[in-house]
N, C-alpha and C. Protein backbone atom coordinates (compact mmCIF):
# COMPACT_ATOMS: atom_id res chain seq x y z
N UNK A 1 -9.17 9.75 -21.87
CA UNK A 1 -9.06 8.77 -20.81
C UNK A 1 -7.94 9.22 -19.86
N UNK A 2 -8.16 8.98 -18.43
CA UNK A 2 -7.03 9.45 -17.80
C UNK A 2 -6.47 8.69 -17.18
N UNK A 3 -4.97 8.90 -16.67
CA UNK A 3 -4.15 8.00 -16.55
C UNK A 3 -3.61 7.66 -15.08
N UNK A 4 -3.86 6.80 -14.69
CA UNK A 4 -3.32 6.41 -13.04
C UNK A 4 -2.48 5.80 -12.91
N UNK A 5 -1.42 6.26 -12.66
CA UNK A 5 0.11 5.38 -12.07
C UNK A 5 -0.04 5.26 -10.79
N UNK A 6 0.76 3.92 -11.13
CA UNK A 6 0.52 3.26 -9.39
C UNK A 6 2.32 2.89 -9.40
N UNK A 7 2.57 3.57 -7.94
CA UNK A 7 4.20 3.44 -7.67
C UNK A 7 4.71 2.30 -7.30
N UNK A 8 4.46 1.12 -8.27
CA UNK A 8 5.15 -0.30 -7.57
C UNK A 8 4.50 -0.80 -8.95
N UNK A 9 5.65 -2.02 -9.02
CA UNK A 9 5.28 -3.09 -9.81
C UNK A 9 4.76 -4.82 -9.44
N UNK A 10 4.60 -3.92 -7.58
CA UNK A 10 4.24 -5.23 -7.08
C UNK A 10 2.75 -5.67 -7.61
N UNK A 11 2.52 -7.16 -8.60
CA UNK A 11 1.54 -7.34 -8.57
C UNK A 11 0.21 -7.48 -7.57
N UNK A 12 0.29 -7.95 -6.53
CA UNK A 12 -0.81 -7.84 -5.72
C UNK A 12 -1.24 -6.56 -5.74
N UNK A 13 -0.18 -5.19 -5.18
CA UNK A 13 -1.13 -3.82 -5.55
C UNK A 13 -1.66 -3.56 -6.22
N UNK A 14 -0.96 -3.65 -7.60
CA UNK A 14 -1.60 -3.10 -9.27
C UNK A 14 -2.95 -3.88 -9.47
N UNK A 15 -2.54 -4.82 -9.02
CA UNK A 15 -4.34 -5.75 -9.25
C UNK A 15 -5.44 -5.05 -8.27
N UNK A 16 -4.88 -5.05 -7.09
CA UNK A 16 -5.74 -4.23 -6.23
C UNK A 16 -6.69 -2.88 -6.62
N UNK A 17 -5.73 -1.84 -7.52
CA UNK A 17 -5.99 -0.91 -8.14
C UNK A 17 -6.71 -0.71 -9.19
N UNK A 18 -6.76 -2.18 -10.08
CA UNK A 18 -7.67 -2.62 -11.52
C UNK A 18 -9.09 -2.98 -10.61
N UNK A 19 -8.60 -3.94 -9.64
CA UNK A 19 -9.71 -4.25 -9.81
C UNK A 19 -10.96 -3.34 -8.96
N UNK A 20 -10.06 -2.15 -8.24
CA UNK A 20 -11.45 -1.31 -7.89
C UNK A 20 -11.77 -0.06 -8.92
N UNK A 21 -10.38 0.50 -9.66
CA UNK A 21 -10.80 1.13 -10.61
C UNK A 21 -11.14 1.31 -12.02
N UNK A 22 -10.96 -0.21 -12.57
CA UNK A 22 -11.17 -0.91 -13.94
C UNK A 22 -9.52 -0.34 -15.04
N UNK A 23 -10.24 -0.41 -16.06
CA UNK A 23 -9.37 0.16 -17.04
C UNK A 23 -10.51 0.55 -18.30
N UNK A 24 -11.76 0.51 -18.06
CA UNK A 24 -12.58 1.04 -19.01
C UNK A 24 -12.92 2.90 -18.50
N UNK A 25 -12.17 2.99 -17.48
CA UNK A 25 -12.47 4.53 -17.72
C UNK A 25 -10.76 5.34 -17.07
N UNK A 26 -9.91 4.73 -17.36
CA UNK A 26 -8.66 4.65 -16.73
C UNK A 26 -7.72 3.97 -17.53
N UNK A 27 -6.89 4.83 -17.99
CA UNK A 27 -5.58 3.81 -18.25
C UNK A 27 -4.69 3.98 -17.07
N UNK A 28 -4.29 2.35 -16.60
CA UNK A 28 -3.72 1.80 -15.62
C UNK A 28 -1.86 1.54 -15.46
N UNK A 29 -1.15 2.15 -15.49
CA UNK A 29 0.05 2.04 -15.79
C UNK A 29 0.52 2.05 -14.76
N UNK A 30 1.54 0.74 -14.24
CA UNK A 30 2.78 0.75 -13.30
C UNK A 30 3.74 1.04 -13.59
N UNK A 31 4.80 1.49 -12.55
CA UNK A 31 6.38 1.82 -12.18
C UNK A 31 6.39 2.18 -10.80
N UNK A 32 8.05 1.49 -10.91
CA UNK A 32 8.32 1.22 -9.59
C UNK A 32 9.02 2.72 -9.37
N UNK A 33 9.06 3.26 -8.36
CA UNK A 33 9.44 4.65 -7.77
C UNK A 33 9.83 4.73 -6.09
N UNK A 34 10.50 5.07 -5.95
CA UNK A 34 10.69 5.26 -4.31
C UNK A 34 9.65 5.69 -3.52
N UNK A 35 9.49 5.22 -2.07
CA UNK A 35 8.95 5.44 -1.01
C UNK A 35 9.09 6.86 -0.31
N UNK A 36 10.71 7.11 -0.44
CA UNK A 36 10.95 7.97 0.07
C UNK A 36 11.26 7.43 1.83
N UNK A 37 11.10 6.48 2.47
CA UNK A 37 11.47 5.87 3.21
C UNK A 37 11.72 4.52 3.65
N UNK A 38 12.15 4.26 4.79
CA UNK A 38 12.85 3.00 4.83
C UNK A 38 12.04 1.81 3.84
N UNK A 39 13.29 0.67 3.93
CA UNK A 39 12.32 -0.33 2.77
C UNK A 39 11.53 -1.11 3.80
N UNK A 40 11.70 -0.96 4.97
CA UNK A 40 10.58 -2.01 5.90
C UNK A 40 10.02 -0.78 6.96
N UNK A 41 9.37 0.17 6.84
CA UNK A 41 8.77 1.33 7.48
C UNK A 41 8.63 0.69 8.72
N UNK A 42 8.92 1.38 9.71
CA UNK A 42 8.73 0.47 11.44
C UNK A 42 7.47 1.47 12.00
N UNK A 43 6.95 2.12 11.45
CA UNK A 43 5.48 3.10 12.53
C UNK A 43 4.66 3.43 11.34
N UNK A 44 3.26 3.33 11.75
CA UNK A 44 2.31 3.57 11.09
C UNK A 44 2.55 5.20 10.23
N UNK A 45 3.04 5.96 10.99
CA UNK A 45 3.40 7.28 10.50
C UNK A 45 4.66 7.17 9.31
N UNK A 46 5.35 6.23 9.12
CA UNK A 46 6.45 6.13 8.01
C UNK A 46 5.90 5.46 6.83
N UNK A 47 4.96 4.43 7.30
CA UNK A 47 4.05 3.94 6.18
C UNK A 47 3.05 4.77 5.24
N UNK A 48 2.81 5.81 6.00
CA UNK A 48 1.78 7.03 5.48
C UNK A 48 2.91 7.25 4.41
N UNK A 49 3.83 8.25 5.31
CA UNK A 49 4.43 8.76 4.52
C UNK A 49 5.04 8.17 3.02
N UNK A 50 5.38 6.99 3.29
CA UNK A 50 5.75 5.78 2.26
C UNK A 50 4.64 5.77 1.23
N UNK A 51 3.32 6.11 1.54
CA UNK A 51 2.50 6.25 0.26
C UNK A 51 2.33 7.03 -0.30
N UNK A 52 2.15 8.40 0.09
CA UNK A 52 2.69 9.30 0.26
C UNK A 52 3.40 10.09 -1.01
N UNK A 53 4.31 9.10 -0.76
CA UNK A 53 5.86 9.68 -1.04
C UNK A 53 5.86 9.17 -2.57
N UNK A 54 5.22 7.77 -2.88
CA UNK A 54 4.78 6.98 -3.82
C UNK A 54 4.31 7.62 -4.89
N UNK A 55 2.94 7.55 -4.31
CA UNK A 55 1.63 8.34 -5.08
C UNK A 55 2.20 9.49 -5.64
N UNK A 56 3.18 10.90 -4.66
CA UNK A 56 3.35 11.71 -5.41
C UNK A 56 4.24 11.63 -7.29
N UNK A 57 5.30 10.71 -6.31
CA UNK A 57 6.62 10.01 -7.44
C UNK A 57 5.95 9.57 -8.65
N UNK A 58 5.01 8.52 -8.13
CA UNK A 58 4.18 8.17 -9.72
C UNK A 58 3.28 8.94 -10.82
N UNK A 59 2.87 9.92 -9.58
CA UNK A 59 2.15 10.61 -10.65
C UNK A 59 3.18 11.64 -11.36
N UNK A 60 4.17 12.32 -10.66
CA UNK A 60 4.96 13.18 -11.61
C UNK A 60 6.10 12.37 -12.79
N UNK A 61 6.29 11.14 -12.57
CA UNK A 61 7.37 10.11 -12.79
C UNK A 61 6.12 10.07 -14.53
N UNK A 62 5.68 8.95 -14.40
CA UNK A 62 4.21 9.18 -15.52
C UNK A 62 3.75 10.05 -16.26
N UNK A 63 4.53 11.36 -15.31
CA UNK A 63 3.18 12.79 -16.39
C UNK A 63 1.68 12.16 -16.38
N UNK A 64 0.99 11.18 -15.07
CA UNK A 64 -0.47 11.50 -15.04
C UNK A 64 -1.04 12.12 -14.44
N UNK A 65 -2.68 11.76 -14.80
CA UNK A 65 -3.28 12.52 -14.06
C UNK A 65 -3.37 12.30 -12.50
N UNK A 66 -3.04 10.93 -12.31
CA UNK A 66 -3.36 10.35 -10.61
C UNK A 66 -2.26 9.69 -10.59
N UNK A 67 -1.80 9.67 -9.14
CA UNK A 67 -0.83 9.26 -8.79
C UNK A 67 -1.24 8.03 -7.66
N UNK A 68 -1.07 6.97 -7.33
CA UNK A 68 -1.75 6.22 -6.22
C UNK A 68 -0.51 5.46 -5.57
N UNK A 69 -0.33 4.99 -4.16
CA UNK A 69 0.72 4.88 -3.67
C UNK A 69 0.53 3.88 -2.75
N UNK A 70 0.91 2.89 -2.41
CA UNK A 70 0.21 1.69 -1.82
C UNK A 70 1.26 0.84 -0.95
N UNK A 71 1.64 0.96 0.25
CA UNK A 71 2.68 0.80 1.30
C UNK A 71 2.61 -0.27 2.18
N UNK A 72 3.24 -1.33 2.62
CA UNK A 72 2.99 -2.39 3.58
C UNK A 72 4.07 -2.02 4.91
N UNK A 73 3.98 -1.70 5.78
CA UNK A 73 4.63 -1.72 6.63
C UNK A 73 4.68 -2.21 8.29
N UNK A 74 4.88 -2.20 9.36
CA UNK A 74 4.86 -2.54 10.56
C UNK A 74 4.58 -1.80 11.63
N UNK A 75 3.98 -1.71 12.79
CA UNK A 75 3.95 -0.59 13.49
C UNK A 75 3.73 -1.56 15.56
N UNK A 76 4.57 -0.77 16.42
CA UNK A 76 4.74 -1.69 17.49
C UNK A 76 3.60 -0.68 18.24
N UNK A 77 3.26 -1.63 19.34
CA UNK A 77 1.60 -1.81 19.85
C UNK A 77 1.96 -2.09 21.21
N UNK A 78 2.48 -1.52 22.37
CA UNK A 78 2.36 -2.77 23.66
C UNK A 78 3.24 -3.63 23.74
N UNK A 79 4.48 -3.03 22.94
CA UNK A 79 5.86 -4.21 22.84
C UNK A 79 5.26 -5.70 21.74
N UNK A 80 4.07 -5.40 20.96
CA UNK A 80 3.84 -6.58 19.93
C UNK A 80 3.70 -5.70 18.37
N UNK A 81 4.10 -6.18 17.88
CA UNK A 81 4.78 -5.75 16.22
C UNK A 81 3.07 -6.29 15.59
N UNK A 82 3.24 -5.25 14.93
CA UNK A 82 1.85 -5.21 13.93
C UNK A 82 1.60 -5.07 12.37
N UNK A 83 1.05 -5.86 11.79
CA UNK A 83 0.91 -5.41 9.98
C UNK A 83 0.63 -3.95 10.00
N UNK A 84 0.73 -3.34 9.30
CA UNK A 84 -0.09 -2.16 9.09
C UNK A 84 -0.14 -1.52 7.37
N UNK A 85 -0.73 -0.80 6.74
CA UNK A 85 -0.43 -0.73 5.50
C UNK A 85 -1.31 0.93 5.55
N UNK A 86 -1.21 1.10 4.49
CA UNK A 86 -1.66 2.78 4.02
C UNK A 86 -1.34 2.98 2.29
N UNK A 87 -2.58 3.55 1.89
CA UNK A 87 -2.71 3.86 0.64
C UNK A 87 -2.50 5.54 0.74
N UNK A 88 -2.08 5.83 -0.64
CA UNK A 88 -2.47 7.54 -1.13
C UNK A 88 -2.73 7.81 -2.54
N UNK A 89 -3.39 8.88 -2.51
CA UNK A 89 -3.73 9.20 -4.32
C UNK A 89 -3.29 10.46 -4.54
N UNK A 90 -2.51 10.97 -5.37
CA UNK A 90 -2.43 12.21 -5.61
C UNK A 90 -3.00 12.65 -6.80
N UNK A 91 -3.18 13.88 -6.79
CA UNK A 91 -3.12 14.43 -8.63
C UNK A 91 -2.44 15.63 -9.22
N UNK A 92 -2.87 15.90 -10.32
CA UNK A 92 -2.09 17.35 -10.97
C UNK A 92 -2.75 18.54 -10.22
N UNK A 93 -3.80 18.44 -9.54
CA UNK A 93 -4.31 19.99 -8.86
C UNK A 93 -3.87 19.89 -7.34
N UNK A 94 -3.06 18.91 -7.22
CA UNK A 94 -2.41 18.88 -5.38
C UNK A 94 -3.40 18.22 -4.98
N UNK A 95 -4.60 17.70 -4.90
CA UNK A 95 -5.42 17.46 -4.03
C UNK A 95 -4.58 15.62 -3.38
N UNK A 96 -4.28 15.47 -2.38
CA UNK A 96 -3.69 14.73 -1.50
C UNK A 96 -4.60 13.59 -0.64
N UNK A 97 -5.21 12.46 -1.13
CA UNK A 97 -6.04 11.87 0.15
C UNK A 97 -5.32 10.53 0.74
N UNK A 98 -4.84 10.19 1.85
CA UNK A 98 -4.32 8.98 2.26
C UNK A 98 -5.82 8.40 3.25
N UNK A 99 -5.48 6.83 2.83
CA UNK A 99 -6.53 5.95 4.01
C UNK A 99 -5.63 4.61 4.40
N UNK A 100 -5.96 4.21 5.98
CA UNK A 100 -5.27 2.98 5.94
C UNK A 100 -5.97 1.92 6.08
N UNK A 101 -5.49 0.42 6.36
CA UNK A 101 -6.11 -0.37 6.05
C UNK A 101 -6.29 -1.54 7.63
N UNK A 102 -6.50 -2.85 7.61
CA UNK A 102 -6.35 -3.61 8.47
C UNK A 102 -4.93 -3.65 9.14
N UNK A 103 -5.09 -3.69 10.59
CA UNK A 103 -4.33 -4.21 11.46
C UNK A 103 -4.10 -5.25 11.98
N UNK A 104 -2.97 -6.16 11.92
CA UNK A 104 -3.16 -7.27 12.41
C UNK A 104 -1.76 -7.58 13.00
N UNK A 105 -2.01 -8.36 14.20
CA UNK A 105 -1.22 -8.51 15.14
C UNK A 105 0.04 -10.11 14.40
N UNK A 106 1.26 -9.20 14.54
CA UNK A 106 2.12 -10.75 14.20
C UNK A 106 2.54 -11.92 15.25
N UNK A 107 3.13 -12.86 14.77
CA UNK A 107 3.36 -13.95 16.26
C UNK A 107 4.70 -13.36 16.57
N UNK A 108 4.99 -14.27 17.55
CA UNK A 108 6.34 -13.71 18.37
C UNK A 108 7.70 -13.59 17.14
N UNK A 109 7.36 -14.84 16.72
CA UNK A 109 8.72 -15.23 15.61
C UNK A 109 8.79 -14.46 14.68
N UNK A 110 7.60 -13.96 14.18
CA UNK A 110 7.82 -12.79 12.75
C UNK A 110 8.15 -11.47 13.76
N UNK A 111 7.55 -11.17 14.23
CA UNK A 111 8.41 -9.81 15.25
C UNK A 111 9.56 -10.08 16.05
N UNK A 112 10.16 -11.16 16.17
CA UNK A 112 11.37 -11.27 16.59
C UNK A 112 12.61 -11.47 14.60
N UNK A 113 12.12 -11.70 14.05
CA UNK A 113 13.09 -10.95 13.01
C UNK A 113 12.66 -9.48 12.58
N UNK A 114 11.66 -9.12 12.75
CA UNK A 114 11.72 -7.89 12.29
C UNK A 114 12.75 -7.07 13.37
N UNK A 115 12.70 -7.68 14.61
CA UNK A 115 13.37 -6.87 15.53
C UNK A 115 14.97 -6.67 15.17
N UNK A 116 15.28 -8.12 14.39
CA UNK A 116 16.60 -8.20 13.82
C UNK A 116 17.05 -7.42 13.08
N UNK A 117 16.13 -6.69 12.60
CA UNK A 117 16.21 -5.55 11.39
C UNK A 117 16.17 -6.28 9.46
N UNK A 118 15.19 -7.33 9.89
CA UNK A 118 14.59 -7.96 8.35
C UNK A 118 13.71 -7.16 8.08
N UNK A 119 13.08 -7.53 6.56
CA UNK A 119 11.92 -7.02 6.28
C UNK A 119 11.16 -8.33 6.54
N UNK A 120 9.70 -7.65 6.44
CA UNK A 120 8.50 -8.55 6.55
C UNK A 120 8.26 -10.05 5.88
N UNK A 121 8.60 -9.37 4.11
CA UNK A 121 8.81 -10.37 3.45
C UNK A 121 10.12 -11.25 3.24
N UNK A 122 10.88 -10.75 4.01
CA UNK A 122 11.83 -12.13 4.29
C UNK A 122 11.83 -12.79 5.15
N UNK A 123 11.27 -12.10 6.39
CA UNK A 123 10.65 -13.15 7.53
C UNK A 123 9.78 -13.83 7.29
N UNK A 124 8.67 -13.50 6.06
CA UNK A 124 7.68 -14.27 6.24
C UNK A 124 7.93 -15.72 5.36
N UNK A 125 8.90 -15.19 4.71
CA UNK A 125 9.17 -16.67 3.79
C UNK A 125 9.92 -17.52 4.37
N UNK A 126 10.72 -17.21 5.23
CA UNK A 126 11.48 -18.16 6.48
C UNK A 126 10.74 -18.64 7.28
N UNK A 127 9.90 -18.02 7.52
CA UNK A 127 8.66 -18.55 8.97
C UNK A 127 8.03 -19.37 8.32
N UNK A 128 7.48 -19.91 6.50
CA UNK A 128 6.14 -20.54 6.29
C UNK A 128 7.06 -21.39 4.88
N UNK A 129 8.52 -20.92 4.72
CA UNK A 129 9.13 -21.78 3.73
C UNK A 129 8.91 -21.46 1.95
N UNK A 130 8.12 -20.42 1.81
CA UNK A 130 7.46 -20.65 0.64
C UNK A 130 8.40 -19.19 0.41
N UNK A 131 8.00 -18.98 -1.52
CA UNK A 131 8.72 -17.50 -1.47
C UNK A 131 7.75 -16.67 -2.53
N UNK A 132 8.16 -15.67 -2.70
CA UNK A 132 7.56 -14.45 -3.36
C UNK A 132 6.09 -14.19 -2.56
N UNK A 133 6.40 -14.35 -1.31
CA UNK A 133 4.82 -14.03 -0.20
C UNK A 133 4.53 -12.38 -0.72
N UNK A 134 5.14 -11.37 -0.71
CA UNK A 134 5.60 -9.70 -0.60
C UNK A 134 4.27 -9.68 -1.99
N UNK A 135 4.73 -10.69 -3.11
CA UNK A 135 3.98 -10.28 -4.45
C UNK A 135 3.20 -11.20 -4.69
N UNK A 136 2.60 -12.08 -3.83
CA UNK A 136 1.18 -12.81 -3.58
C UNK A 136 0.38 -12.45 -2.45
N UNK A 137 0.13 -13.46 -1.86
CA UNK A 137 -1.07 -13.23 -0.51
C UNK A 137 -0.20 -12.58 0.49
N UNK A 138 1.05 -12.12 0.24
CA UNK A 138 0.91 -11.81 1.74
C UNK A 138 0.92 -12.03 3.02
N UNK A 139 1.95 -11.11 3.57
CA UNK A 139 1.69 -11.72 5.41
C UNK A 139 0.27 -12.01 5.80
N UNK A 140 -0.38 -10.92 5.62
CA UNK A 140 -2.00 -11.27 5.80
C UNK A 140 -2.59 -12.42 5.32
N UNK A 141 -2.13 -12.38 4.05
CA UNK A 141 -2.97 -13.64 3.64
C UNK A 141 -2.66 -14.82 4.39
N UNK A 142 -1.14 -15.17 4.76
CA UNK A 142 -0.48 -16.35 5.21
C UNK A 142 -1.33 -16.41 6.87
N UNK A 143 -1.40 -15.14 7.47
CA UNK A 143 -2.11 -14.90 8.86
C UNK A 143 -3.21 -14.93 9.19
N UNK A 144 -4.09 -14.71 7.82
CA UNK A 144 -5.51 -14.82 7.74
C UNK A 144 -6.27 -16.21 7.38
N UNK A 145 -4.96 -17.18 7.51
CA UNK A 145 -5.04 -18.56 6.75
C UNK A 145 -6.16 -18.54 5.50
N UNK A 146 -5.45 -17.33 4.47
CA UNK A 146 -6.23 -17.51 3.21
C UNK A 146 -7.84 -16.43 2.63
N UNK A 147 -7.81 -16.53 4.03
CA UNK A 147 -9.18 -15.68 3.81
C UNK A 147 -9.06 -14.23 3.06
N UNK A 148 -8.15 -13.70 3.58
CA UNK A 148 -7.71 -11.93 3.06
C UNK A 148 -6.46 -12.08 2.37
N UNK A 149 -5.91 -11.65 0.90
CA UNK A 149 -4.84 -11.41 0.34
C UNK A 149 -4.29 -10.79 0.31
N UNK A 150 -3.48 -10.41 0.47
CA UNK A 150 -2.90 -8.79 -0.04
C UNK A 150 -3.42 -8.11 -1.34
N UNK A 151 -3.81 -8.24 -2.30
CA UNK A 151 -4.33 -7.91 -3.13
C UNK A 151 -5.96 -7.16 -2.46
N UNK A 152 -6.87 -8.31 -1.63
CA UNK A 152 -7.82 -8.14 -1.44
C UNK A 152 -7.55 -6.80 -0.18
N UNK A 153 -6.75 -6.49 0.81
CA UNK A 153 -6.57 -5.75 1.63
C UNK A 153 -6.28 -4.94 1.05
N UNK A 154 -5.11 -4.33 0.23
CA UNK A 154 -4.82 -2.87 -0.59
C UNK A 154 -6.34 -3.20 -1.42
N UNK A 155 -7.16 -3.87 -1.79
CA UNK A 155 -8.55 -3.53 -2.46
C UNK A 155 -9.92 -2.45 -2.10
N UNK A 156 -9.49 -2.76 -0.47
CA UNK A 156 -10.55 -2.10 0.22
C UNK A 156 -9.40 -0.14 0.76
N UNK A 157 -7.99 -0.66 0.94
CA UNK A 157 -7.60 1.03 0.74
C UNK A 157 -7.98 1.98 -0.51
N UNK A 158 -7.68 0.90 -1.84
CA UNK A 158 -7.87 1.79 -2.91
C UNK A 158 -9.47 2.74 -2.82
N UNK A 159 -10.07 1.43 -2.42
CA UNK A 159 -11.94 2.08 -2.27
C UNK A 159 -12.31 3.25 -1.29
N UNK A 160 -11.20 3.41 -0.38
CA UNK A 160 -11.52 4.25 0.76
C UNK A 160 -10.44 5.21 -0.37
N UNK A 161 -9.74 5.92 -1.49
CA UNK A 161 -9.12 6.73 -1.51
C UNK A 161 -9.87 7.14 -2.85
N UNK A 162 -10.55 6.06 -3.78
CA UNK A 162 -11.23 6.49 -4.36
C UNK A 162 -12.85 7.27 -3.79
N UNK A 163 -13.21 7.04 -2.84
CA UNK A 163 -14.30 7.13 -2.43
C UNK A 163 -13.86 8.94 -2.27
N UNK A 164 -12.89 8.83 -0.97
CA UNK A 164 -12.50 10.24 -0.53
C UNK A 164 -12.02 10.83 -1.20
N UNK A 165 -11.66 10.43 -2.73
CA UNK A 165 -11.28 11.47 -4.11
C UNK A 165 -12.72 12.08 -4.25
N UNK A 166 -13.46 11.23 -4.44
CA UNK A 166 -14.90 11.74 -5.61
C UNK A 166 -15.46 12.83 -4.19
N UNK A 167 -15.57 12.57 -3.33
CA UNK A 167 -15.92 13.47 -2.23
C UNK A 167 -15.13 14.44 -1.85
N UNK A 168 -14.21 14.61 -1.88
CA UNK A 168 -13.93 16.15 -1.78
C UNK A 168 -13.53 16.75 -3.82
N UNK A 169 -13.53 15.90 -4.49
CA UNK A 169 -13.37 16.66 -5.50
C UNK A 169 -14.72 17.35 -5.70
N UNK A 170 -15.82 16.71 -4.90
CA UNK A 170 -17.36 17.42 -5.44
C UNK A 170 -17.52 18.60 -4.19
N UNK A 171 -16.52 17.93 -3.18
CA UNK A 171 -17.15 19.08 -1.83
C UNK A 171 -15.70 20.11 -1.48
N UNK A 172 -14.56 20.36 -2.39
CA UNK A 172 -13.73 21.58 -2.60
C UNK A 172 -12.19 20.18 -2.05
N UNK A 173 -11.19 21.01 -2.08
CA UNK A 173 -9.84 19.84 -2.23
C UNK A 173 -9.58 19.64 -0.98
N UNK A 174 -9.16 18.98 -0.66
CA UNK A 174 -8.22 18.43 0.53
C UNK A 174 -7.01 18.04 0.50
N UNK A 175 -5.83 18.00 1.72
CA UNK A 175 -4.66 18.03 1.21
C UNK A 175 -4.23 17.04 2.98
N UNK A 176 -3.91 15.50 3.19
CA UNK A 176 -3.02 15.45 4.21
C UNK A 176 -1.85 15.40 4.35
């Protein structure tokens, strides 16, 4: 059976990760590991890297076979501040695939603390009162009034990194 570490102990990811890759053909093991960059990534390009950076950490951190890396960060648009997020998978033969996920536009007030230099999830629990948003639903979820979770959004990255694993592992490696 082979083994997939996922670089966070945030529950919404790890669930994200079970529930597209099970644990009947996978043992599923978390730890938390560095990003390798900032803790609130400000450009879609730091968020990459942030998974990145993850995925590699977990898989050598673990001694597994897969490494998966799963990042929430922000990215500015036209002077308006944006969700943005990005998955990655690594493994023991280098092969490297990152995918990202939904974009969604924040209101003035959550991008006016991020501008303050908060993170996401402390703005977002000031803006809506409630706490541990980061390791439940989510800015998204709170923005999507419910419809999309964070769990369910890193659900559909994991599927786009599993997908682009099984496809280039059958059509030769890839590396971004």
């Amino acid at each position: 059976m082979k083994t997939i570490a996922v670089g966070t102990n945030n529950e919404a990811k790890v669930a994200a990760v079970r529930a597209v890759l099970g644990e009947r053909e996978y043992r599923i093991v978390s730890l938390e590991v560095p990003s390798g960059v900032s803790a609130q990534p400000l450009s879609d390009e730091e968020t990459r890297l942030g998974a990145i950076g993850r995925a590699k950490r977990a898989l050598e951190a673990a001694e597994a076979d897969i490494g998966i890396g799963l990042e929430g960060g922000v990215m500015k648009i036209d002077g308006r501040w944006w969700l943005c997020n990005w998955g990655a998978l690594a493994d023991r033969n280098g092969v490297v695939v990152a995918a990202a996920g939904a974009r969604l536009v924040l209101p003035p007030d959550i991008g006016a603390g991020i501008e303050e230099g908060r993170e996401l999830g402390d703005v977002m629990e000031a803006y809506t009162g409630r706490r541990n948003i980061r390791r439940k639903e989510g800015a998204v979820g709170v923005l999507t009034n419910g419809r999309v979770d964070r769990s369910a959004m890193f659900s559909h990255i994991v599927q786009l990194l599993a997908g682009q694993y099984e496809f280039f592992c059958q059509n030769g490696s890839f590396k971004v």
